[in-house]
N, C-alpha and C. Protein backbone atom coordinates (compact mmCIF):
# COMPACT_ATOMS: atom_id res chain seq x y z
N UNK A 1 -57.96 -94.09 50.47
CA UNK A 1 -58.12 -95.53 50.33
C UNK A 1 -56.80 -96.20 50.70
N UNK A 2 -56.84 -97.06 51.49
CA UNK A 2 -55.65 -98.33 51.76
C UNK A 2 -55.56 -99.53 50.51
N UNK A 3 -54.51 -99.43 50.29
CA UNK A 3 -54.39 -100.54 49.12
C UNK A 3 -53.73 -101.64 49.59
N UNK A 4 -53.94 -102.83 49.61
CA UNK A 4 -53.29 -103.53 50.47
C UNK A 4 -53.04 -105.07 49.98
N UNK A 5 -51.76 -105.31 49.08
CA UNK A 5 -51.11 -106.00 48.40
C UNK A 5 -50.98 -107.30 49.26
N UNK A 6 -51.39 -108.71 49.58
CA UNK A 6 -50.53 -110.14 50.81
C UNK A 6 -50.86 -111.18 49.32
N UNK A 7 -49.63 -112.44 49.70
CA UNK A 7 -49.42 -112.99 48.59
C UNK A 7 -50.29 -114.23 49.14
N UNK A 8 -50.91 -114.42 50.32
CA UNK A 8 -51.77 -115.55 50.88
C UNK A 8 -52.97 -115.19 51.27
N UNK A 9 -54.28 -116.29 51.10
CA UNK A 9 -55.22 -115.99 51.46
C UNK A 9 -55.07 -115.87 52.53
N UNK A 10 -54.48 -116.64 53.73
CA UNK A 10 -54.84 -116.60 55.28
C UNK A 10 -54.19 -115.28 55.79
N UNK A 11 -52.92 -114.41 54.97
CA UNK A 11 -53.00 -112.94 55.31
C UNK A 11 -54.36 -112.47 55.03
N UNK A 12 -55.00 -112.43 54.00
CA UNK A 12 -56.21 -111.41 53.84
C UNK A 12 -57.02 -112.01 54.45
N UNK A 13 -57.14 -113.05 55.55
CA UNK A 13 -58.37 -113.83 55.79
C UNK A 13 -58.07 -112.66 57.44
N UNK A 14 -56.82 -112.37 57.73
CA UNK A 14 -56.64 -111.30 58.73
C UNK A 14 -57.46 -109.98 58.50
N UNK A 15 -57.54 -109.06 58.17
CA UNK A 15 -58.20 -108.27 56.99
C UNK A 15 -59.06 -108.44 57.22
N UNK A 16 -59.96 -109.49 56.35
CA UNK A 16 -60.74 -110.04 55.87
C UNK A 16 -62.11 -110.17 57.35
N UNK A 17 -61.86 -110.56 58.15
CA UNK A 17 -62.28 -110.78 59.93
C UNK A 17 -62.56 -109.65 60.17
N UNK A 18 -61.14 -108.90 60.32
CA UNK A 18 -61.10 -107.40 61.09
C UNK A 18 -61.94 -106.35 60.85
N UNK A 19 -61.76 -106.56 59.05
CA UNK A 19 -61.87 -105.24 58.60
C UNK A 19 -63.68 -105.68 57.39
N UNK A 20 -64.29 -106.89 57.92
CA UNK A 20 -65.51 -107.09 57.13
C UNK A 20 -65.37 -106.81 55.87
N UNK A 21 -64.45 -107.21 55.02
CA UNK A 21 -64.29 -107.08 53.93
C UNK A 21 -65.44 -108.05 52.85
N UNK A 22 -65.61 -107.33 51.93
CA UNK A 22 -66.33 -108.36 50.99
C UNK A 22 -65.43 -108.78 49.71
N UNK A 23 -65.68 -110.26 49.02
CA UNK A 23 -64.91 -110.51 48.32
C UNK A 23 -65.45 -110.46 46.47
N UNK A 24 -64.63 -110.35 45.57
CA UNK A 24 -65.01 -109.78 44.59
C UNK A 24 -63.81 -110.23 43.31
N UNK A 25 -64.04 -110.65 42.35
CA UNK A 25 -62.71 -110.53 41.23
C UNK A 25 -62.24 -109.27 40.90
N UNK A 26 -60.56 -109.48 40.78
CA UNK A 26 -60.22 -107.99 39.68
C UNK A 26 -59.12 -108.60 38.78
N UNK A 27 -59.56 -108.52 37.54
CA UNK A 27 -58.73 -109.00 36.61
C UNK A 27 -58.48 -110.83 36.98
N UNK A 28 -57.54 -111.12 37.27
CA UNK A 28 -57.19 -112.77 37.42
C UNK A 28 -56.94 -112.94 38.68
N UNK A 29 -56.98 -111.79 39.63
CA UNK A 29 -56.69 -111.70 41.32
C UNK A 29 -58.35 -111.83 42.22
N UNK A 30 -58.07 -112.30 43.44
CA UNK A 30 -58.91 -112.29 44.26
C UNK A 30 -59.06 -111.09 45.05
N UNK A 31 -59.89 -110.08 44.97
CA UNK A 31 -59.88 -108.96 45.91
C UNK A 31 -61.30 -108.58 47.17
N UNK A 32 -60.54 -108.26 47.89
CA UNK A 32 -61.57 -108.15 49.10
C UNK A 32 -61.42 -106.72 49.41
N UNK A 33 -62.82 -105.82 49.74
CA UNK A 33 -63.04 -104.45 49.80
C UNK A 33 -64.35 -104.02 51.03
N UNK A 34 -63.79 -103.01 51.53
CA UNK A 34 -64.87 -102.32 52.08
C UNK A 34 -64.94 -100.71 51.56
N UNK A 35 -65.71 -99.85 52.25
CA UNK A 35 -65.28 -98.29 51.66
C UNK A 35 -63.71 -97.87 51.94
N UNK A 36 -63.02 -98.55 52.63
CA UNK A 36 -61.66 -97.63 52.75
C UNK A 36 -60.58 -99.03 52.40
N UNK A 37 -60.78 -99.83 52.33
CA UNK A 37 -59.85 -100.64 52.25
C UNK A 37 -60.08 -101.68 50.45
N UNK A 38 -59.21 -101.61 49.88
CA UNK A 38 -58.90 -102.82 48.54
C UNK A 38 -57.86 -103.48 48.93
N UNK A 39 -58.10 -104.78 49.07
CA UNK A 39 -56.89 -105.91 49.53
C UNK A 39 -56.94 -106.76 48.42
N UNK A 40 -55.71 -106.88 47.48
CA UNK A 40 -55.58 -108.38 46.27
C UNK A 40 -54.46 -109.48 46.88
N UNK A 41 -55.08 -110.35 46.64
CA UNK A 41 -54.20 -111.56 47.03
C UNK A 41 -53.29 -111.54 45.86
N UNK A 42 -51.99 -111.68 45.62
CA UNK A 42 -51.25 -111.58 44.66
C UNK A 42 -50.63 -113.12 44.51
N UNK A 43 -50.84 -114.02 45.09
CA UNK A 43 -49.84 -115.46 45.59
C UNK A 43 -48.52 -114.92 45.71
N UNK A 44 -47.56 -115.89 45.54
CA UNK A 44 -46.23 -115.73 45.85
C UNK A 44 -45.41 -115.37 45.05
N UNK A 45 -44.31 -115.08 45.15
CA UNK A 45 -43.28 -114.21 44.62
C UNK A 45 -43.17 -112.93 43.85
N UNK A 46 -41.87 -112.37 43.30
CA UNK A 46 -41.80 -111.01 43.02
C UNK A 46 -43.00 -110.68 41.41
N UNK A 47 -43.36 -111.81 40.73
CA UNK A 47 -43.94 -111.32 39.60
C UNK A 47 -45.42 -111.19 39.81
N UNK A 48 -45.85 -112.07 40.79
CA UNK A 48 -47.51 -112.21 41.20
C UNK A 48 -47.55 -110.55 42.00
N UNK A 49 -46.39 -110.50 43.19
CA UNK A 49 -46.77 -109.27 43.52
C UNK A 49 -46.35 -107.93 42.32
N UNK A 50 -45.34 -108.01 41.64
CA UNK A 50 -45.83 -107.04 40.88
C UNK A 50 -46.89 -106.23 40.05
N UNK A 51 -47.59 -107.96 39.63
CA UNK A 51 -49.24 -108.21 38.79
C UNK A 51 -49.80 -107.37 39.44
N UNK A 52 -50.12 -107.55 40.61
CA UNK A 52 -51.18 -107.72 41.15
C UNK A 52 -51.20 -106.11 42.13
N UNK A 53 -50.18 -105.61 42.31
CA UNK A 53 -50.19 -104.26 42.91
C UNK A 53 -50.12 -103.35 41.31
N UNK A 54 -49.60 -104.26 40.34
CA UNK A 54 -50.13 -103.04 38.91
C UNK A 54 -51.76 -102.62 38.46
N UNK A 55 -52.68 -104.27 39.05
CA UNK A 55 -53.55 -104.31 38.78
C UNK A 55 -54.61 -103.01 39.89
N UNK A 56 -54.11 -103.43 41.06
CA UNK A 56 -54.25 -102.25 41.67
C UNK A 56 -54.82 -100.79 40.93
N UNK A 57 -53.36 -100.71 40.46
CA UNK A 57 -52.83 -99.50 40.03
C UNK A 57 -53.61 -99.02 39.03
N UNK A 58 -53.90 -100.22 37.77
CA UNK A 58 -54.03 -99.32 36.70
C UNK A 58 -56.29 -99.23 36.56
N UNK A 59 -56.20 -100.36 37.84
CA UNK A 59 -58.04 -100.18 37.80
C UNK A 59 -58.86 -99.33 39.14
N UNK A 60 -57.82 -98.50 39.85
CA UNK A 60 -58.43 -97.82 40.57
C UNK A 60 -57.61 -96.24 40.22
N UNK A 61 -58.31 -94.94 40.57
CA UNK A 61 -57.65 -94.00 40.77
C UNK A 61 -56.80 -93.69 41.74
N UNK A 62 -55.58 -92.96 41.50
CA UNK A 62 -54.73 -92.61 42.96
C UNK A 62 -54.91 -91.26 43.22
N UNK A 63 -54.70 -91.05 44.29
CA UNK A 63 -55.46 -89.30 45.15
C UNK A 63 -54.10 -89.33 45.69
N UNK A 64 -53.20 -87.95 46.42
CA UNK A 64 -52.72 -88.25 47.04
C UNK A 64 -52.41 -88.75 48.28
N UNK A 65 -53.90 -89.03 49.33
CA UNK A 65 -54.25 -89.35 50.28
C UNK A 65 -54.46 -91.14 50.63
N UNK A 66 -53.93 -91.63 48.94
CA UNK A 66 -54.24 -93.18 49.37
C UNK A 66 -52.88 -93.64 49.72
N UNK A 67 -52.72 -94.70 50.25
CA UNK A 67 -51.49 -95.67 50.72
C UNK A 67 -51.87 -96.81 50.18
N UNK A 68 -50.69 -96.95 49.75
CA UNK A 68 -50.37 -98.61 49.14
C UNK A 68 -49.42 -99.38 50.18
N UNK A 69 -49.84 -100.41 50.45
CA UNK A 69 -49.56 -101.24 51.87
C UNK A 69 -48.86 -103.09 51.46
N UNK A 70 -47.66 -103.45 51.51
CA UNK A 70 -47.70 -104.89 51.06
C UNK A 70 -47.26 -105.37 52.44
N UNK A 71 -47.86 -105.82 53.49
CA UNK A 71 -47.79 -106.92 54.57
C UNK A 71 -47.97 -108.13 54.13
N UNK A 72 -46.95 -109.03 54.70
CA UNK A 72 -47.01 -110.75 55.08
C UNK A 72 -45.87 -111.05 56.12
N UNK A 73 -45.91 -112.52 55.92
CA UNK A 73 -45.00 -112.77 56.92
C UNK A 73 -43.95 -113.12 55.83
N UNK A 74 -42.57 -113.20 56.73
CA UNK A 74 -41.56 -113.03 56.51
C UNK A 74 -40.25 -114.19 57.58
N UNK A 75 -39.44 -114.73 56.63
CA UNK A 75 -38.41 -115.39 57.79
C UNK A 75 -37.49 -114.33 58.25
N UNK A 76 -36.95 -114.58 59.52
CA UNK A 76 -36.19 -113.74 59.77
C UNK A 76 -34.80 -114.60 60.79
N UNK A 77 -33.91 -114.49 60.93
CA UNK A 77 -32.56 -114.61 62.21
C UNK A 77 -33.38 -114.84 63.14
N UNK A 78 -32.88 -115.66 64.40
CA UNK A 78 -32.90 -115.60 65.49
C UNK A 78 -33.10 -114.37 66.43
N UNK A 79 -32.59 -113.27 65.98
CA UNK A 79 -32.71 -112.37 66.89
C UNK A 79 -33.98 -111.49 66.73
N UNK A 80 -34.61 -111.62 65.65
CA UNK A 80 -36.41 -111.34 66.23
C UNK A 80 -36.92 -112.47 66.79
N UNK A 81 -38.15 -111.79 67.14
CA UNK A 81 -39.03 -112.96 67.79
C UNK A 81 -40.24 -113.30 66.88
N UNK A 82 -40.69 -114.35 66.62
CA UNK A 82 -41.92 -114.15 66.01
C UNK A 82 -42.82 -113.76 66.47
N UNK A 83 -43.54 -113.12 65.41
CA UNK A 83 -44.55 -112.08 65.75
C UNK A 83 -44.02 -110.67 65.66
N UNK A 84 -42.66 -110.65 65.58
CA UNK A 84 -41.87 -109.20 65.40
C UNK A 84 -42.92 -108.66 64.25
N UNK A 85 -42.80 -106.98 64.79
CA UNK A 85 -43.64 -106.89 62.98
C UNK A 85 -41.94 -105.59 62.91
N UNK A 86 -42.01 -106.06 61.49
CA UNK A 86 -40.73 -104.99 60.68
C UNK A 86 -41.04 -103.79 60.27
N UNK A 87 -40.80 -102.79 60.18
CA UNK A 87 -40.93 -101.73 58.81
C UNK A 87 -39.80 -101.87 57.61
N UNK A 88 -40.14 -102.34 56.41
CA UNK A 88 -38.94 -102.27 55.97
C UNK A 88 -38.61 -100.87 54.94
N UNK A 89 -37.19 -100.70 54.73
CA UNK A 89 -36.88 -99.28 54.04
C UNK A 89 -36.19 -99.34 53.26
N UNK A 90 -35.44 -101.29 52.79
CA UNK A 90 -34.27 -101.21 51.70
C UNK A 90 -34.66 -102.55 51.69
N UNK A 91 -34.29 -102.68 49.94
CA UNK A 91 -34.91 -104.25 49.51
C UNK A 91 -33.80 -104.27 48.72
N UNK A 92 -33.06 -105.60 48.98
CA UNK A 92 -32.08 -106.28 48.26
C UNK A 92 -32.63 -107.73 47.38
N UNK A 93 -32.46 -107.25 46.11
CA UNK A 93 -33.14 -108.31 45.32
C UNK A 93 -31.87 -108.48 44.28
N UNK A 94 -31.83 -109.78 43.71
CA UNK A 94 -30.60 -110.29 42.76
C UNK A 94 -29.66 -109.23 43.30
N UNK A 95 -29.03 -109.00 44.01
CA UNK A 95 -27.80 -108.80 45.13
C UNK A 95 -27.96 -107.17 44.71
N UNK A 96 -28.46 -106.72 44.15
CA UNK A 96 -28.88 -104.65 44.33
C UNK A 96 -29.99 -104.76 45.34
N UNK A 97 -29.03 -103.47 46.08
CA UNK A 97 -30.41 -102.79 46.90
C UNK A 97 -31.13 -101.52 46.21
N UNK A 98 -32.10 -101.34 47.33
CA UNK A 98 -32.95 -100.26 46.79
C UNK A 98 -33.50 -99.69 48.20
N UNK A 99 -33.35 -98.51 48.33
CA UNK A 99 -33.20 -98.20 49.70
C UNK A 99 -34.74 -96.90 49.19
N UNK A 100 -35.60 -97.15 50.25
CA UNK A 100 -36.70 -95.95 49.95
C UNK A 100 -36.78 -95.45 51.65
N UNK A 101 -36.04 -95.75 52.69
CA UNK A 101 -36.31 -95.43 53.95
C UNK A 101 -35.13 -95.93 54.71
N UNK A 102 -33.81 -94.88 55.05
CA UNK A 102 -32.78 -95.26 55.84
C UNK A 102 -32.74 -96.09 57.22
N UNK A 103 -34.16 -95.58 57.97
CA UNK A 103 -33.86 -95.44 58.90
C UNK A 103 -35.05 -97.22 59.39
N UNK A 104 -35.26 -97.62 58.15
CA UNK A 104 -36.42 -99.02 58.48
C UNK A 104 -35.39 -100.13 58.09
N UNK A 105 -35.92 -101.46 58.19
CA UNK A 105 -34.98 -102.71 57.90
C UNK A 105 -34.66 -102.81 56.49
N UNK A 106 -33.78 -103.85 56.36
CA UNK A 106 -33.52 -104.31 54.97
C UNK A 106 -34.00 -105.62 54.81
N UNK A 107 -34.32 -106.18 53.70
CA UNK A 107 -35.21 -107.40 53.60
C UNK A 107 -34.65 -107.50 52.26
N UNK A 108 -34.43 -109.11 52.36
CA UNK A 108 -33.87 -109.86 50.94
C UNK A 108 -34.89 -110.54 50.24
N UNK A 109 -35.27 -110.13 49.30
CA UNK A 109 -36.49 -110.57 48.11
C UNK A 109 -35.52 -112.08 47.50
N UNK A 110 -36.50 -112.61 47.96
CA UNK A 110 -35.74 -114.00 46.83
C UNK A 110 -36.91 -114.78 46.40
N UNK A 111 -36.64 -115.41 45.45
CA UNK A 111 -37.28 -116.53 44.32
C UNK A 111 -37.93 -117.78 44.94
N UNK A 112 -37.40 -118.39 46.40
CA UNK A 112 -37.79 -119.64 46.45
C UNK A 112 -37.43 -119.67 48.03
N UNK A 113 -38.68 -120.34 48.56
CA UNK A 113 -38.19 -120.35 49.93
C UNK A 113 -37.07 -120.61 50.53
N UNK A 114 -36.50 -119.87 51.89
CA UNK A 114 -35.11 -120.23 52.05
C UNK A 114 -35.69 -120.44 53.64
N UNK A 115 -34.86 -122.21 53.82
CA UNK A 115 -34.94 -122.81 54.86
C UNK A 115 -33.29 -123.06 55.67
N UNK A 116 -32.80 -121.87 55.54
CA UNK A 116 -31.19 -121.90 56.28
C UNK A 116 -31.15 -120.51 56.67
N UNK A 117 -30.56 -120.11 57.75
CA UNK A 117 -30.35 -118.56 57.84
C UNK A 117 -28.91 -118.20 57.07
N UNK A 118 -29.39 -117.55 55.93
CA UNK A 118 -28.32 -117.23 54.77
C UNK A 118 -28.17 -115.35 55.07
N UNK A 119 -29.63 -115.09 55.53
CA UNK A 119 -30.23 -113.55 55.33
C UNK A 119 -30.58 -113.60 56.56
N UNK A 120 -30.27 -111.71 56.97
CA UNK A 120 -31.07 -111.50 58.06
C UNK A 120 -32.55 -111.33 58.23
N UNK A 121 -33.08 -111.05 57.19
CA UNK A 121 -34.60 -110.99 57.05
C UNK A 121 -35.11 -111.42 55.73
N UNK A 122 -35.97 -112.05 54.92
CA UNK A 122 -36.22 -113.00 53.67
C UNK A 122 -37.74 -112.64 53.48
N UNK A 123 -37.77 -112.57 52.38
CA UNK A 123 -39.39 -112.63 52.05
C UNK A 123 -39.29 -112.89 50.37
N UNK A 124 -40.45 -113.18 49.42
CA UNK A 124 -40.27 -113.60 48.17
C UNK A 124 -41.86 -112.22 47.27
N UNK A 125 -41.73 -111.44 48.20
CA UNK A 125 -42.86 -110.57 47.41
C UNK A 125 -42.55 -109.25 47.47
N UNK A 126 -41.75 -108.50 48.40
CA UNK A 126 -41.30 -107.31 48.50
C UNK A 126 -40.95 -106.50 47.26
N UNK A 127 -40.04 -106.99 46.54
CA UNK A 127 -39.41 -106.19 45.58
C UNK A 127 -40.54 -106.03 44.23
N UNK A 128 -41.72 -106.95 43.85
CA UNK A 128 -42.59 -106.92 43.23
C UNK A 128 -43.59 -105.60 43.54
N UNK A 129 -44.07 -105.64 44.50
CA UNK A 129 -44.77 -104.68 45.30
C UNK A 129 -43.63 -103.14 44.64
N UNK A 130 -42.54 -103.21 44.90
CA UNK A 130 -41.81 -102.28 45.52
C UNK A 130 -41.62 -101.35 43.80
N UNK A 131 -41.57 -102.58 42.83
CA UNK A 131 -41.20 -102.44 41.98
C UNK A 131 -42.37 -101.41 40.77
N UNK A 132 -43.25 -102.32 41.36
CA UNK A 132 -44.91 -101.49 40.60
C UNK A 132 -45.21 -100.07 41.31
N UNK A 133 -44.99 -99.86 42.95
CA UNK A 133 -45.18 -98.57 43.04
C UNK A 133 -44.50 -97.35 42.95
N UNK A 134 -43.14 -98.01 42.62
CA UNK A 134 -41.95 -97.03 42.03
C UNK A 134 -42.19 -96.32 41.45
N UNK A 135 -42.85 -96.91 40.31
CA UNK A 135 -42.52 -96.50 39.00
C UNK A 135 -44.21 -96.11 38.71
N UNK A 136 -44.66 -95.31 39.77
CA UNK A 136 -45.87 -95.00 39.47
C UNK A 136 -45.78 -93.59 40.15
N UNK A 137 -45.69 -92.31 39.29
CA UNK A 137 -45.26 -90.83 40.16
C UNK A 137 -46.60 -91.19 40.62
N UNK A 138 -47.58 -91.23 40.62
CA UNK A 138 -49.25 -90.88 41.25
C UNK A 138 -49.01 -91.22 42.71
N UNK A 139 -48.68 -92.49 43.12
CA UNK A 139 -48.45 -93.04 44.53
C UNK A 139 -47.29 -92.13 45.48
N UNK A 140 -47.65 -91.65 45.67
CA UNK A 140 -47.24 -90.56 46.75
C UNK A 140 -46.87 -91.74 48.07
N UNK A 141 -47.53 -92.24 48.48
CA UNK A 141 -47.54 -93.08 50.27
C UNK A 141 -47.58 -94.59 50.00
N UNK A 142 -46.17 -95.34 50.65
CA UNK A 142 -46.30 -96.99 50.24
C UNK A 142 -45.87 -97.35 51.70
N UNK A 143 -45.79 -99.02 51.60
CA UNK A 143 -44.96 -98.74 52.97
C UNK A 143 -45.46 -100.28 53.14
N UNK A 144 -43.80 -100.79 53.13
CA UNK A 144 -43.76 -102.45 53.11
C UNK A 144 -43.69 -102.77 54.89
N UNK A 145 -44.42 -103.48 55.26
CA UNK A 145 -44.64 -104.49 56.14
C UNK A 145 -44.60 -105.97 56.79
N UNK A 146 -43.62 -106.42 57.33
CA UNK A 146 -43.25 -107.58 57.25
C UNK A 146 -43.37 -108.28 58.77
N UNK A 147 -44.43 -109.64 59.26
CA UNK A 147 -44.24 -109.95 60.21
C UNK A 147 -43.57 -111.30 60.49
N UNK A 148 -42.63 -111.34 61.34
CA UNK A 148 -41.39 -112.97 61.57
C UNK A 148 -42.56 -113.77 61.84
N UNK A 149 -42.20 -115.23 61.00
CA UNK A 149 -43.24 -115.79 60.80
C UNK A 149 -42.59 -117.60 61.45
N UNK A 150 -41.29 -117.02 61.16
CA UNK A 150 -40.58 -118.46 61.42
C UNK A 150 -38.72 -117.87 61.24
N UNK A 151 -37.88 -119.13 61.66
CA UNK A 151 -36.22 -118.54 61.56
C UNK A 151 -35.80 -119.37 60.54
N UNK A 152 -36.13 -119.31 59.39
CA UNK A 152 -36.12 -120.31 58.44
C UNK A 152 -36.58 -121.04 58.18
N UNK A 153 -37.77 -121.83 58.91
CA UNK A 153 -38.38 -122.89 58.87
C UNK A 153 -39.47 -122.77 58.45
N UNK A 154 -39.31 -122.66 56.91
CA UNK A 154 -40.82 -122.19 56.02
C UNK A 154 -41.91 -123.36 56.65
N UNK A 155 -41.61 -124.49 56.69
CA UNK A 155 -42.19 -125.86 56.43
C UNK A 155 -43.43 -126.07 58.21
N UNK A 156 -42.60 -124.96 58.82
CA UNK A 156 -43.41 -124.99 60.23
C UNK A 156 -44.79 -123.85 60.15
N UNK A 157 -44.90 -123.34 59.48
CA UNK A 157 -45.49 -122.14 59.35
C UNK A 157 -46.93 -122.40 58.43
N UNK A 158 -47.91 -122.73 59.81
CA UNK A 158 -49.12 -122.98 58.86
C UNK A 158 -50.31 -122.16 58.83
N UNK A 159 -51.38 -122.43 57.70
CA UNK A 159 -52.09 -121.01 57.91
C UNK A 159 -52.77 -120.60 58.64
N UNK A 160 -53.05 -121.25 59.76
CA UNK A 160 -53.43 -120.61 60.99
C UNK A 160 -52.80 -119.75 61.55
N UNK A 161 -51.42 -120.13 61.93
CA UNK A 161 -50.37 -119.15 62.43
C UNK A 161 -49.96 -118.00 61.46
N UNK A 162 -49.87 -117.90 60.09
CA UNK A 162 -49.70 -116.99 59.40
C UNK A 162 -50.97 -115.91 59.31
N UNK A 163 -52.79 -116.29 59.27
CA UNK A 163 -53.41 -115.36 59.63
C UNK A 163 -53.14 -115.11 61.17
N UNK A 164 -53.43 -115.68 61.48
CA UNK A 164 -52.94 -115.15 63.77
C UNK A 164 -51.81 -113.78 63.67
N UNK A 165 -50.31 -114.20 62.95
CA UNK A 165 -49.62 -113.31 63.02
C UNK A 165 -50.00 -111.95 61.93
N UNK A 166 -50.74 -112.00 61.07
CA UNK A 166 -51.14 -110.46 59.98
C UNK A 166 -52.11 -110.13 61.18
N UNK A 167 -53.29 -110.81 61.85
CA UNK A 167 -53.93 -110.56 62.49
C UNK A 167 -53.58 -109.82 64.03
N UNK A 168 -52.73 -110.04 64.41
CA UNK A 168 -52.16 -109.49 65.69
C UNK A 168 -51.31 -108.14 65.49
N UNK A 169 -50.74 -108.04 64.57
CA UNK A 169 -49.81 -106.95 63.58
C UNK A 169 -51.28 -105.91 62.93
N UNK A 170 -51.95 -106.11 62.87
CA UNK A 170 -52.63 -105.12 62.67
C UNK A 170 -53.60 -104.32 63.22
N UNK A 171 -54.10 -105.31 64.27
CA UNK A 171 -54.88 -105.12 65.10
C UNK A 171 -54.73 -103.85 65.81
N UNK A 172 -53.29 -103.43 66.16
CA UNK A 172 -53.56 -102.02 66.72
C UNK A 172 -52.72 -101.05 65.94
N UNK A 173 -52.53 -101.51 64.16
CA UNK A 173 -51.89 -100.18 63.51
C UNK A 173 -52.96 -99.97 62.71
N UNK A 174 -54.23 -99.85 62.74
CA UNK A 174 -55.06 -99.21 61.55
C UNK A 174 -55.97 -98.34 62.46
């Protein structure tokens, strides 16, 4: 099974198209499912995604054959392009990192949108995600996903273009 954590509907509305998902409650989250795929909308930031990949966690079984998946978009520097898709492998949150993959990006988990390039790569759900499947020995396979969505400019980024970009990013990795 794919488990598959986005903090916006118009990410899972990507999904959602692709992958004929049907929609369903779990606990206080919105979840959409077919036989191989569970997608929860978690909304935004590090505590919704923590919720909501625990909820995951503690109402389905883990095999070692499932993957837990948190894609969205993400600001990034000038020097991606949007539409870049990331792998990331180290999450810097309240200024500690946490490194689960040397050789993928680093991405700064923060609290509140950031409309200045302060960071080379920004997102506000990573370390939530990151944080619930840690600390779960059962989850064997995770693996954060991030597509440039804008270079700071949260305020340009609407949900058309945010499903378009989950939608194009996945289209040929599943």
């Amino acid at each position: 099974m794919l488990y598959v954590v986005v903090a916006l509907k118009a990410e899972a509305q990507a999904f959602v198209d692709k992958y004929k998902l049907t929609k369903s409650k779990l606990a206080r989250f919105t979840l959409y499912s077919n036989a191989n795929i569970k997608l929860i909308i978690s909304g935004l930031g590090v505590i919704n995604a923590r919720a909501a990949t625990q909820t995951l966690v503690n109402n389905f079984d883990i095999t070692d054959e499932d993957k837990y998946l948190n894609i969205g978009i993400c600001g990034a520097s000038s020097v991606y392009e949007i539409g870049e898709v990331l792998e990331i492998g180290s999450i810097v949150y309240e200024k500690t990192p946490y490194t689960f993959d040397e050789e993928k990006k680093e991405i700064n988990c923060v609290d509140e949108e950031v409309s200045e390039a302060k960071y080379n790569i920004a997102d506000m759900e990573s370390y939530g995600f990151y944080d619930a499947v840690i600390h779960n020995p059962a989850i064997k396979n995770f693996s954060i996903i991030k597509v440039v969505s804008d270079h700071f400019e949260p305020r340009k980024v609407s949900k058309e273009s945010a499903k378009a970009l989950i939608y194009n990013a996945i289209k040929d990795m599943f």
